[in-house]
C-alpha atoms as a PDB file:
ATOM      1  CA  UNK A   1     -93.468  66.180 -62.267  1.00  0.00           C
ATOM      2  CA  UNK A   2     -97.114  67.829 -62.530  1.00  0.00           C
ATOM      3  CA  UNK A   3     -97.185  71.011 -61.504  1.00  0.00           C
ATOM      4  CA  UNK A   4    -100.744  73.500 -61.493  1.00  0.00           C
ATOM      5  CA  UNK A   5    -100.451  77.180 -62.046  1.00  0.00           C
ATOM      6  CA  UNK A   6    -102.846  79.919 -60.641  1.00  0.00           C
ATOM      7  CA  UNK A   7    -102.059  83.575 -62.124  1.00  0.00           C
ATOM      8  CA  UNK A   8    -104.666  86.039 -61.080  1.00  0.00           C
ATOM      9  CA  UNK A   9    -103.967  89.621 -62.197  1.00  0.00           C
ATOM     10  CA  UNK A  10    -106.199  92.629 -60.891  1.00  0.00           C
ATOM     11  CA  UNK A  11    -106.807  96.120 -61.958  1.00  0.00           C
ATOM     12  CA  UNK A  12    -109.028  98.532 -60.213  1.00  0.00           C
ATOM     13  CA  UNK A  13    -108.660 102.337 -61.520  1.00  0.00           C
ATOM     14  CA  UNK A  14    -110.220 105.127 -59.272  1.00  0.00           C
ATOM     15  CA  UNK A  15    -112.612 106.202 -62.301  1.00  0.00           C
ATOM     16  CA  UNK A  16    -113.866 104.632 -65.089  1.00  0.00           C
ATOM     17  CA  UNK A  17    -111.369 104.915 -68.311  1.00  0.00           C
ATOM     18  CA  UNK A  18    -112.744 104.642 -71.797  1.00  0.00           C
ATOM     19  CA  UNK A  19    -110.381 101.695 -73.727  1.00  0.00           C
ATOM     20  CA  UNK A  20    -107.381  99.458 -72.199  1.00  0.00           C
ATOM     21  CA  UNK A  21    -105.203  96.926 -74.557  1.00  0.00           C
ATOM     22  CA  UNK A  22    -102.658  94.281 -73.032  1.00  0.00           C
ATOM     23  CA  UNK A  23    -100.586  91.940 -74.605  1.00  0.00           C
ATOM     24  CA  UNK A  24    -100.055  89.084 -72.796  1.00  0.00           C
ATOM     25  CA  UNK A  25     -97.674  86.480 -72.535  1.00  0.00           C
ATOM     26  CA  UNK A  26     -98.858  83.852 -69.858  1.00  0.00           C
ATOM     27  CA  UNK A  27     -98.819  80.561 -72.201  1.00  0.00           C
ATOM     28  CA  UNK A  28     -96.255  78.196 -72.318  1.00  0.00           C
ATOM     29  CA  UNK A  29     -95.239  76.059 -75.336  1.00  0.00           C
ATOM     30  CA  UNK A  30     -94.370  71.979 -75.609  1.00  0.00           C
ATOM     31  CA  UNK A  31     -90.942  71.061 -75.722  1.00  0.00           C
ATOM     32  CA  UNK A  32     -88.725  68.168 -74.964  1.00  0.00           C
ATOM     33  CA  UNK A  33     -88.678  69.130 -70.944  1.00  0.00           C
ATOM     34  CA  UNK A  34     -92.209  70.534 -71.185  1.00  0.00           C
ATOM     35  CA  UNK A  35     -95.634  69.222 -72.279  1.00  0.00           C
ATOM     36  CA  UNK A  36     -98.669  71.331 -71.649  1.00  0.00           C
ATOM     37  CA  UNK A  37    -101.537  69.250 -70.416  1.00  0.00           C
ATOM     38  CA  UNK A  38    -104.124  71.997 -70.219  1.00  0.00           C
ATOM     39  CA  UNK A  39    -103.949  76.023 -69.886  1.00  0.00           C
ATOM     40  CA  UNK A  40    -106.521  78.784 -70.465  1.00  0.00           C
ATOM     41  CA  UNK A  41    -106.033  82.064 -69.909  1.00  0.00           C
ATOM     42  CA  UNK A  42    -109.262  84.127 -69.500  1.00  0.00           C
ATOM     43  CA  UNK A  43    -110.285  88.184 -69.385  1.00  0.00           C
ATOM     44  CA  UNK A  44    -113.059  89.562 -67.392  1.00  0.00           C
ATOM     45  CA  UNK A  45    -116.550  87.105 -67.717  1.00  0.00           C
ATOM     46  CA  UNK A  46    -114.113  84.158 -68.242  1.00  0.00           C
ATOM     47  CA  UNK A  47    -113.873  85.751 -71.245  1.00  0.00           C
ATOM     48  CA  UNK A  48    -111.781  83.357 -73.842  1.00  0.00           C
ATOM     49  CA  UNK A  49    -109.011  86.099 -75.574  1.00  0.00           C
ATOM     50  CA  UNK A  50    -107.939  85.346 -78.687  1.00  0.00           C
ATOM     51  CA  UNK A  51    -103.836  84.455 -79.563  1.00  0.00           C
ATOM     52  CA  UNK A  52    -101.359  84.946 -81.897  1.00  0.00           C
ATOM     53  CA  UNK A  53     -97.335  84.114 -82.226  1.00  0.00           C
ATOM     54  CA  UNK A  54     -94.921  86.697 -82.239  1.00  0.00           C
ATOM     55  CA  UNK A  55     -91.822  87.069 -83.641  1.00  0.00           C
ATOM     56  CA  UNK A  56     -90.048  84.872 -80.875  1.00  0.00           C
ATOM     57  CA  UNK A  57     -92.236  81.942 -81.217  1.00  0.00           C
ATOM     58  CA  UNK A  58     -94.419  83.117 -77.942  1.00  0.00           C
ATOM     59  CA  UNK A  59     -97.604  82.735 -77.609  1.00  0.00           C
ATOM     60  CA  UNK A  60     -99.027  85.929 -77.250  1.00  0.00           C
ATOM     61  CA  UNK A  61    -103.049  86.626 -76.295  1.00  0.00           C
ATOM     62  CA  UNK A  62    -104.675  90.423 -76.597  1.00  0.00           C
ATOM     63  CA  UNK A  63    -106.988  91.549 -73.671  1.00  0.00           C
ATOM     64  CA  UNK A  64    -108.897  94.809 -75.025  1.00  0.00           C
ATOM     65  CA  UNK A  65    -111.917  96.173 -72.886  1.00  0.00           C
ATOM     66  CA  UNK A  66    -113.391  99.329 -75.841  1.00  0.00           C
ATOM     67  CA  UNK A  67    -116.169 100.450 -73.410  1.00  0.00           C
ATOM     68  CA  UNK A  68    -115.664 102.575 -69.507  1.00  0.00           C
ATOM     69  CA  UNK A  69    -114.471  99.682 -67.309  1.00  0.00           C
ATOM     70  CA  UNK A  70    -113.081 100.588 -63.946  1.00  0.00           C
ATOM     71  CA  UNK A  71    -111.775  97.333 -63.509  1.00  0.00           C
ATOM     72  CA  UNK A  72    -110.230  94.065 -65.260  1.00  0.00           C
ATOM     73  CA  UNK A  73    -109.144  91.231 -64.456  1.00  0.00           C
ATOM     74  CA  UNK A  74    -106.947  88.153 -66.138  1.00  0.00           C
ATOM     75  CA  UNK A  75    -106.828  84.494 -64.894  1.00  0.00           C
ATOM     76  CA  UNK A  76    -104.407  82.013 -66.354  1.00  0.00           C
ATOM     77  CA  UNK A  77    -105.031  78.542 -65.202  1.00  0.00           C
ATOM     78  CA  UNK A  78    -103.170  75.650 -66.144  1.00  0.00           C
ATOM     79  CA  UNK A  79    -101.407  71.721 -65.602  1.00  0.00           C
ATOM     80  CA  UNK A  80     -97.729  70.927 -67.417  1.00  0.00           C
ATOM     81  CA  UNK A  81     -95.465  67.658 -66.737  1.00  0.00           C
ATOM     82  CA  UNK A  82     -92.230  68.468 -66.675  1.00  0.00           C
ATOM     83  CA  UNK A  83     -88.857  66.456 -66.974  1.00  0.00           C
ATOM     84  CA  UNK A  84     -85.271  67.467 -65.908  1.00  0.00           C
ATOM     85  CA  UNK A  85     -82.970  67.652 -68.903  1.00  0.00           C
ATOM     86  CA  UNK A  86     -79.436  68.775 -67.243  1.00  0.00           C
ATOM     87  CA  UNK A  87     -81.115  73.042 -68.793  1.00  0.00           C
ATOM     88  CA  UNK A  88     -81.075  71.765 -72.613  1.00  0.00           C
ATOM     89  CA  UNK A  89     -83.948  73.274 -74.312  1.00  0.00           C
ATOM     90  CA  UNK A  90     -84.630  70.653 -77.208  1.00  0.00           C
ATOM     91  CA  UNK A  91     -87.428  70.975 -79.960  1.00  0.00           C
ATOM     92  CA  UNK A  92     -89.125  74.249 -78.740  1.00  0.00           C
ATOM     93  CA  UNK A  93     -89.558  76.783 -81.147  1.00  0.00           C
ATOM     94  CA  UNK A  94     -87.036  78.308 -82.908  1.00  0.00           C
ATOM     95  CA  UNK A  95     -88.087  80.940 -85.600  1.00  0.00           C
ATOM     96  CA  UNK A  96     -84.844  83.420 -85.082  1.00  0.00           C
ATOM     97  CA  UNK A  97     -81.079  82.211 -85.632  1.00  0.00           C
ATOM     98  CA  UNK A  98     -78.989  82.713 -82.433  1.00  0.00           C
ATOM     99  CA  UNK A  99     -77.317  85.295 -83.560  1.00  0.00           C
ATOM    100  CA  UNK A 100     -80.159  87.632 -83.077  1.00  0.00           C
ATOM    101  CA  UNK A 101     -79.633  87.111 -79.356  1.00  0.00           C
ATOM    102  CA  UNK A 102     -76.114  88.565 -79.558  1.00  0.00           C
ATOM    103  CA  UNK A 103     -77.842  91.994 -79.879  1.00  0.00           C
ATOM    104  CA  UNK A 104     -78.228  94.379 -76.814  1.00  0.00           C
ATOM    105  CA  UNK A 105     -81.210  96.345 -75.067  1.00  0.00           C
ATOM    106  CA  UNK A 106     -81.143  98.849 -72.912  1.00  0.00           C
ATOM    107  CA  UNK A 107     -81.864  96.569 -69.781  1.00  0.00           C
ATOM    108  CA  UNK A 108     -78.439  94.351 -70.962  1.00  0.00           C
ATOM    109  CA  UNK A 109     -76.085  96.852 -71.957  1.00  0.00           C
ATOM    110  CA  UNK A 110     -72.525  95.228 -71.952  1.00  0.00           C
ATOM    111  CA  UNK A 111     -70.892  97.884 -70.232  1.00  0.00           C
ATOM    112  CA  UNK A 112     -67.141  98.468 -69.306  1.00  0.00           C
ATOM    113  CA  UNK A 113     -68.129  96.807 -65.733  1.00  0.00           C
ATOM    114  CA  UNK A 114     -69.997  94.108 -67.193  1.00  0.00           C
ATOM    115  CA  UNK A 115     -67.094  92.973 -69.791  1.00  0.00           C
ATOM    116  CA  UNK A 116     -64.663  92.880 -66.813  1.00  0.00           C
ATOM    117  CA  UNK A 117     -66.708  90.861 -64.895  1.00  0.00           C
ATOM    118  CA  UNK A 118     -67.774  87.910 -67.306  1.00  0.00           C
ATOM    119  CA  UNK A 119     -63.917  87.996 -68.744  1.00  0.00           C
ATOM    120  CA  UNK A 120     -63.003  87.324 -64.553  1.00  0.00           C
ATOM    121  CA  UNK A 121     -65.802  85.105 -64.355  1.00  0.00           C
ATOM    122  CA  UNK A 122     -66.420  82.804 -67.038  1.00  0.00           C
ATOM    123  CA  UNK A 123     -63.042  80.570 -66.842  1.00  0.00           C
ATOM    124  CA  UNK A 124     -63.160  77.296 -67.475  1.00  0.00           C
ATOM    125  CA  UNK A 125     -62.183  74.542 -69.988  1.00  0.00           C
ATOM    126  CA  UNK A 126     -65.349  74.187 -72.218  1.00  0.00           C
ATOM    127  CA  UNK A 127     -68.061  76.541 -73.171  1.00  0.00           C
ATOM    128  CA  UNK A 128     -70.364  74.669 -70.836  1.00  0.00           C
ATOM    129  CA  UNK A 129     -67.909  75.013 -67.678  1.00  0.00           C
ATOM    130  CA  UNK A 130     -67.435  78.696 -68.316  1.00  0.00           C
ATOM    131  CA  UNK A 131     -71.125  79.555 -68.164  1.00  0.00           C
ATOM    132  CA  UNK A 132     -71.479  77.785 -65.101  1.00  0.00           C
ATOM    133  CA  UNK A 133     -68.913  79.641 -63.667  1.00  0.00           C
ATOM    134  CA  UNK A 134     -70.301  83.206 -64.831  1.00  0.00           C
ATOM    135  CA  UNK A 135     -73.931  81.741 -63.361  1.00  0.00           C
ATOM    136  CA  UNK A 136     -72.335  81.061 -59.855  1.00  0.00           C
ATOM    137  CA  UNK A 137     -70.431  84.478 -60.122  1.00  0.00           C
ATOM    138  CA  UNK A 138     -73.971  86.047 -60.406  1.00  0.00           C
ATOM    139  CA  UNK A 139     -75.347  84.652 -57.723  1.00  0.00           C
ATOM    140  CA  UNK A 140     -72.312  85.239 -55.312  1.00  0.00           C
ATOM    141  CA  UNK A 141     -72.608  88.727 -56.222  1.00  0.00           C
ATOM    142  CA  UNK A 142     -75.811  89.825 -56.838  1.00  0.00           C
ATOM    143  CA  UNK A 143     -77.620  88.564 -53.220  1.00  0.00           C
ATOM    144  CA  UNK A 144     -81.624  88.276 -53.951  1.00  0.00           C
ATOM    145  CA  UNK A 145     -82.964  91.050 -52.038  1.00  0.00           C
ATOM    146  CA  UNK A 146     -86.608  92.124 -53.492  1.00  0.00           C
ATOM    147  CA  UNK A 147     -87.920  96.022 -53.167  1.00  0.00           C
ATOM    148  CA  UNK A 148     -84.095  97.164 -54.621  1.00  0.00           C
ATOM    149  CA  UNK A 149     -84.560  97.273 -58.221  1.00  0.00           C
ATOM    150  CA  UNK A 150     -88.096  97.617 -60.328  1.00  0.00           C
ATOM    151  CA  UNK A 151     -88.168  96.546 -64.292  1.00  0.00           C
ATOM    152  CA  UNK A 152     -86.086  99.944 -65.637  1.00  0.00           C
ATOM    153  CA  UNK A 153     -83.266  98.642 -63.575  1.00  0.00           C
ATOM    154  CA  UNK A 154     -80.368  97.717 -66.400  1.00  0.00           C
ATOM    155  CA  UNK A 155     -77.875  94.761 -65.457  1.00  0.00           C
ATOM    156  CA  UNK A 156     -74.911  97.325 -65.140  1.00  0.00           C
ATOM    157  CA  UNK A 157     -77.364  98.928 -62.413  1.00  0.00           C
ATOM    158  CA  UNK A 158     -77.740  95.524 -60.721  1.00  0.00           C
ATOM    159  CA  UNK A 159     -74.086  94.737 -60.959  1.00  0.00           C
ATOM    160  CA  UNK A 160     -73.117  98.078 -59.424  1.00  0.00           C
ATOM    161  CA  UNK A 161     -75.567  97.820 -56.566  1.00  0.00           C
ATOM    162  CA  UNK A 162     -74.878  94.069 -55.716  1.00  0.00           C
ATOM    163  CA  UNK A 163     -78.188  93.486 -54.864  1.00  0.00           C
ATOM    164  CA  UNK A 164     -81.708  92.542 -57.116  1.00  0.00           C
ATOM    165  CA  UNK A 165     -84.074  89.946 -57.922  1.00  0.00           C
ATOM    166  CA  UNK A 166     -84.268  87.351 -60.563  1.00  0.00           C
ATOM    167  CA  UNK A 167     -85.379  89.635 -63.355  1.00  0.00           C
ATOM    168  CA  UNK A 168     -81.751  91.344 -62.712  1.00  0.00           C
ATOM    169  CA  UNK A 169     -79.432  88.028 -62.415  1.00  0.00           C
ATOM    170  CA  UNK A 170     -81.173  87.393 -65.676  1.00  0.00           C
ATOM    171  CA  UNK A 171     -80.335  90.827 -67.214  1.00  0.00           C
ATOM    172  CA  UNK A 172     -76.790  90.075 -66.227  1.00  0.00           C
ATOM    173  CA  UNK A 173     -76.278  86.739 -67.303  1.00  0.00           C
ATOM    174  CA  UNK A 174     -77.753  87.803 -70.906  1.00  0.00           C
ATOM    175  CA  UNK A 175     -75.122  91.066 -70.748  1.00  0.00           C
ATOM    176  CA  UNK A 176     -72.350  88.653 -69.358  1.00  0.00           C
ATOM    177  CA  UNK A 177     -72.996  85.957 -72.316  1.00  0.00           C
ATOM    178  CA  UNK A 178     -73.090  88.853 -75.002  1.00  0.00           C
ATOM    179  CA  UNK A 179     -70.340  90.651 -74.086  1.00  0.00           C
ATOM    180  CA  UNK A 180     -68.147  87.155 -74.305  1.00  0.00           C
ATOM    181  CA  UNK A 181     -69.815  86.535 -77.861  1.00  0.00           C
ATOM    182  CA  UNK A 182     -72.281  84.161 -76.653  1.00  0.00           C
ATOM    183  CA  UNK A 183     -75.714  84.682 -77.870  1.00  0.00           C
ATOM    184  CA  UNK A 184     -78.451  84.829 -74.345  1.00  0.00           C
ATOM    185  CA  UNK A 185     -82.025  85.305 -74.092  1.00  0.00           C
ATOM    186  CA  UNK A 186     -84.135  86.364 -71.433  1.00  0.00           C
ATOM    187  CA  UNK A 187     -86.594  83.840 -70.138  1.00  0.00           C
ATOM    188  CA  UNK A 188     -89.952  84.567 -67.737  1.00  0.00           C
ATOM    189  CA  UNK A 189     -92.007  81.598 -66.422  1.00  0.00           C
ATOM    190  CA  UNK A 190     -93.089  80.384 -63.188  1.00  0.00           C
ATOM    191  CA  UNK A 191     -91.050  78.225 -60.474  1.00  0.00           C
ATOM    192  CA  UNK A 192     -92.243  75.671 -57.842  1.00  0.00           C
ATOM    193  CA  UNK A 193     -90.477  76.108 -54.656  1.00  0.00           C
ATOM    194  CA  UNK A 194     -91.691  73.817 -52.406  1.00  0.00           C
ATOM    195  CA  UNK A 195     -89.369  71.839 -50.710  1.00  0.00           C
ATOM    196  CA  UNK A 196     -86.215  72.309 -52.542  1.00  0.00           C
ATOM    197  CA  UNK A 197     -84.816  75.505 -51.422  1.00  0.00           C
ATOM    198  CA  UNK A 198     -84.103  78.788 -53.683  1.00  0.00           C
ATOM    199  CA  UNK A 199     -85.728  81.462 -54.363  1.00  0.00           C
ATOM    200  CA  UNK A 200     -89.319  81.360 -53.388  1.00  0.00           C
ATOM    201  CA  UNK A 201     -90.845  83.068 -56.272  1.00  0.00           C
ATOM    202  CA  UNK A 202     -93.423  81.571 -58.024  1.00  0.00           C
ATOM    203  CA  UNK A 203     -92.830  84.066 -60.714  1.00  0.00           C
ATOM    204  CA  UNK A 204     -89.544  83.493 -62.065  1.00  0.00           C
ATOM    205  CA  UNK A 205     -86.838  84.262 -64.553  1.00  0.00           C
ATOM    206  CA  UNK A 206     -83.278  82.823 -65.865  1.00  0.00           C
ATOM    207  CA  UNK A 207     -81.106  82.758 -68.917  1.00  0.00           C
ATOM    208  CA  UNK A 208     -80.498  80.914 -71.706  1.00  0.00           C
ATOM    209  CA  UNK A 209     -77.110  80.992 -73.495  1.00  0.00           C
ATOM    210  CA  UNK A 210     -76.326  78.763 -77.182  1.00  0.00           C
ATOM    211  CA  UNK A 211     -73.712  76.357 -76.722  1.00  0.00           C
ATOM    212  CA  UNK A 212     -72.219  75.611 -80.264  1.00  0.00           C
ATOM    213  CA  UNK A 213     -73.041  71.663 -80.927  1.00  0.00           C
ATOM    214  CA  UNK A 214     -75.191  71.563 -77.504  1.00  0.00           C
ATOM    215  CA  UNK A 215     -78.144  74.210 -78.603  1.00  0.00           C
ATOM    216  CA  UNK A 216     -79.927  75.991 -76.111  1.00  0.00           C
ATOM    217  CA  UNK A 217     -79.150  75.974 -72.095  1.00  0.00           C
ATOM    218  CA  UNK A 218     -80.603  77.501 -68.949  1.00  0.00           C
ATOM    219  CA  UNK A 219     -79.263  78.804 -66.410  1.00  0.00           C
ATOM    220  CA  UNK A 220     -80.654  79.675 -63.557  1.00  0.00           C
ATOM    221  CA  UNK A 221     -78.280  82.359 -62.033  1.00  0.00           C
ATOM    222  CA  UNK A 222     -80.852  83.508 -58.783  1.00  0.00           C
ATOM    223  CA  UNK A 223     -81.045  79.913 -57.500  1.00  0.00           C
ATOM    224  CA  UNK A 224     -77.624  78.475 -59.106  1.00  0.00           C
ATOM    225  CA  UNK A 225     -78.945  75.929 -60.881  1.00  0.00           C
ATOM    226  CA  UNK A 226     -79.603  74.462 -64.390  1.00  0.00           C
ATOM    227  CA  UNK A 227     -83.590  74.959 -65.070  1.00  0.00           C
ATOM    228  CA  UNK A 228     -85.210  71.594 -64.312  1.00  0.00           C
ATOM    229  CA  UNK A 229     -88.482  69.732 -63.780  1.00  0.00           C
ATOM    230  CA  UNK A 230     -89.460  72.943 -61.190  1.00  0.00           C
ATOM    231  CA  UNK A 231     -89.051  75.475 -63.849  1.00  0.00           C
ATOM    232  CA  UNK A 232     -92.080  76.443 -65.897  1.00  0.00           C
ATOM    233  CA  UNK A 233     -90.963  78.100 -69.427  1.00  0.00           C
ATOM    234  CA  UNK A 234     -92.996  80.919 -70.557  1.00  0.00           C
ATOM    235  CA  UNK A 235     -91.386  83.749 -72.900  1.00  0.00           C
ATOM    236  CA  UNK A 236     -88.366  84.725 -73.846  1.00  0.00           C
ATOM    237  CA  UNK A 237     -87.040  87.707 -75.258  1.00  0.00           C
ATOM    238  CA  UNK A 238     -83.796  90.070 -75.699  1.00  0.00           C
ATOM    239  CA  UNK A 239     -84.646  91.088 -71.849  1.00  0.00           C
ATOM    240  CA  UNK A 240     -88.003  91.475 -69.505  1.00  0.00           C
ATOM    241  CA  UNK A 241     -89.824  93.954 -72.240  1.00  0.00           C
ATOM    242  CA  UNK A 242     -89.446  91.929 -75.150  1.00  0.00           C
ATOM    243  CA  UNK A 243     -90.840  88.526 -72.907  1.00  0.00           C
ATOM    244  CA  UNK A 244     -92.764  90.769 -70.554  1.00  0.00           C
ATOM    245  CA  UNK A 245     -95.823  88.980 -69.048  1.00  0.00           C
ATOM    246  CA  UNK A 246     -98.211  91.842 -69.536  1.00  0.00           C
ATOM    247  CA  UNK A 247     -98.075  94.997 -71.496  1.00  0.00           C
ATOM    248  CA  UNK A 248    -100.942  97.479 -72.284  1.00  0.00           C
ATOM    249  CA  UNK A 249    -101.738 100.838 -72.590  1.00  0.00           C
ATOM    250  CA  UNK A 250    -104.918 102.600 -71.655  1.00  0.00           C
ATOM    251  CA  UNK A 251    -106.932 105.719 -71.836  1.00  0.00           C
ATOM    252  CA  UNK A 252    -108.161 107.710 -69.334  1.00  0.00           C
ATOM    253  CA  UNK A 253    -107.006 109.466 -66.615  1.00  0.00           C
ATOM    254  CA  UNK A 254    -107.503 106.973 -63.209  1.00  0.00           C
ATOM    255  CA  UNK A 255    -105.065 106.061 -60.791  1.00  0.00           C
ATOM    256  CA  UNK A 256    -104.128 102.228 -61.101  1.00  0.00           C
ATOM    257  CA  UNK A 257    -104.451  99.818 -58.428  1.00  0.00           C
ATOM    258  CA  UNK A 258    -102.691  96.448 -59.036  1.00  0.00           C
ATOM    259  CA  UNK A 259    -102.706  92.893 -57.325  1.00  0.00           C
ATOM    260  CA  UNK A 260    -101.345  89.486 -58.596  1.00  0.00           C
ATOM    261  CA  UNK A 261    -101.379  86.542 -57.093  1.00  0.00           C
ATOM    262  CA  UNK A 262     -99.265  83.422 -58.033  1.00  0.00           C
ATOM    263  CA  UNK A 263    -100.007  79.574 -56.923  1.00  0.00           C
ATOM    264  CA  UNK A 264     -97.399  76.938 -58.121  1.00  0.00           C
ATOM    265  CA  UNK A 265     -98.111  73.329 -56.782  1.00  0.00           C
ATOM    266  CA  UNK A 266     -97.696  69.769 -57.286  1.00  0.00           C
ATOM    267  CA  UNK A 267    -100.539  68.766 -59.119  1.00  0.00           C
ATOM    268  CA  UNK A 268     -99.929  65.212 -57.751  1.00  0.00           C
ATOM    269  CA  UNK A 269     -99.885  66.303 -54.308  1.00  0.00           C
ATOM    270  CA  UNK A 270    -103.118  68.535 -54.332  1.00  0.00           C
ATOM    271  CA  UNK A 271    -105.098  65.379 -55.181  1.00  0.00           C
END
């Protein structure tokens, strides 16, 4: 499937400030279900940023405005083809062991609550059955209800309140896997919708757990599915902060005005 991605993010400040820096993490890489056929992202002027890789093999481009702005702006614009492959992420890039995704953040805290409900929920004969089981536990008990949680929400928060968005189910599952000595990552991207029920986001997130002799697998705990040819892969990270899709800090003291705006569509329909 081809699938086109619009990402328009706006700031407008109520005075000028004197410096802003993001980091931003909008750029997805090739891998075996993935193969990036174009994809810019651009600052204000169509301004080309430059890009670096971090740590967890993202791509990772720096937006800095040094002069009074009272305004930026940051368009990502891009075409992938994408192929189901039953969640297994094959020949992406790997520069960490899996191990390092058995550590725990803030966000995915294994607490008492959390333990007790992976060790209820993930029963099953293989490793492979049991994580399917903890996804469809997460999404029978955490219903998708936006405006309940924000980003400082932690997964024992989400559990407790039975209600979040995808960010959360993700926090969860990653807590869940951890707590059962499965390494899990946090993973932002995009999702296409149309026509095959879910969650509507176009801005999405999921899980990925390592399956010993199967490698990397997503799951996809807000819609109950394995990630497939609708899922765009991003980031990914310990939890939202570490694969965050823009961080930055600024100075000058404005009040902040955001908008963002997310198209995902079948490239081969549009034409």
């Amino acid at each position: 499937m081809r699938l086109a991605i619009r990402h328009m993010t706006s700031y407008r400040y109520s005075r000028s400030v004197g410096y802003a820096i993001q980091t931003l993490r909008l750029t997805p890489r090739t891998y075996d279900g993935l193969s990036v056929l174009r994809w810019q992202v651009r600052g204000e002027r169509n301004r080309a940023l430059p890009a670096f890789t971090d740590g967890l093999g993202n791509v990772v481009h720096t937006n800095a405005i040094n002069r009074p702005h009272d305004g930026a702006l940051i368009a990502v614009s891009g075409e992938v083809e994408t192929r189901a492959t039953d969640g297994l992420v094959r020949d992406a890039r790997e520069p960490l062991p899996p191990g390092y995704f058995l550590r725990a953040t803030a966000l995915t805290e294994p607490a008492p609550a959390i333990a007790a409900f992976a060790a209820e929920s993930a029963r099953g004969g293989s490793t492979m059955d049991r994580l399917g089981a903890l996804m469809a536990a997460i999404h029978a008990r955490v219903a998708y209800r936006a405006g309940t949680t924000d980003t400082r929400t932690s997964a024992a928060e989400a559990l407790a309140l039975g209600t979040g968005v995808c960010q959360d189910h993700a926090h969860l599952f990653a807590a869940a896997c951890r707590s059962l000595g499965i390494p899990a990552r946090y993973v932002g991207g995009y999702f296409w919708a149309g026509g095959a029920g879910g969650s509507d986001q176009a801005s999405h997130a999921w899980g990925e757990a390592f399956v010993a002799d199967v490698g990397w697998v997503g799951f996809d705990p807000a819609n109950a599915t394995l990630p497939d040819e609708r899922h765009i892969r991003i980031g990914i990270g310990l939890d939202y902060w570490s694969a965050a899709p823009v961080r930055g800090i600024r100075h000058g003291d404005a009040e902040e005005t955001l908008s963002v705006t997310v198209d995902v569509a079948d490239a081969e329909q549009a034409q």
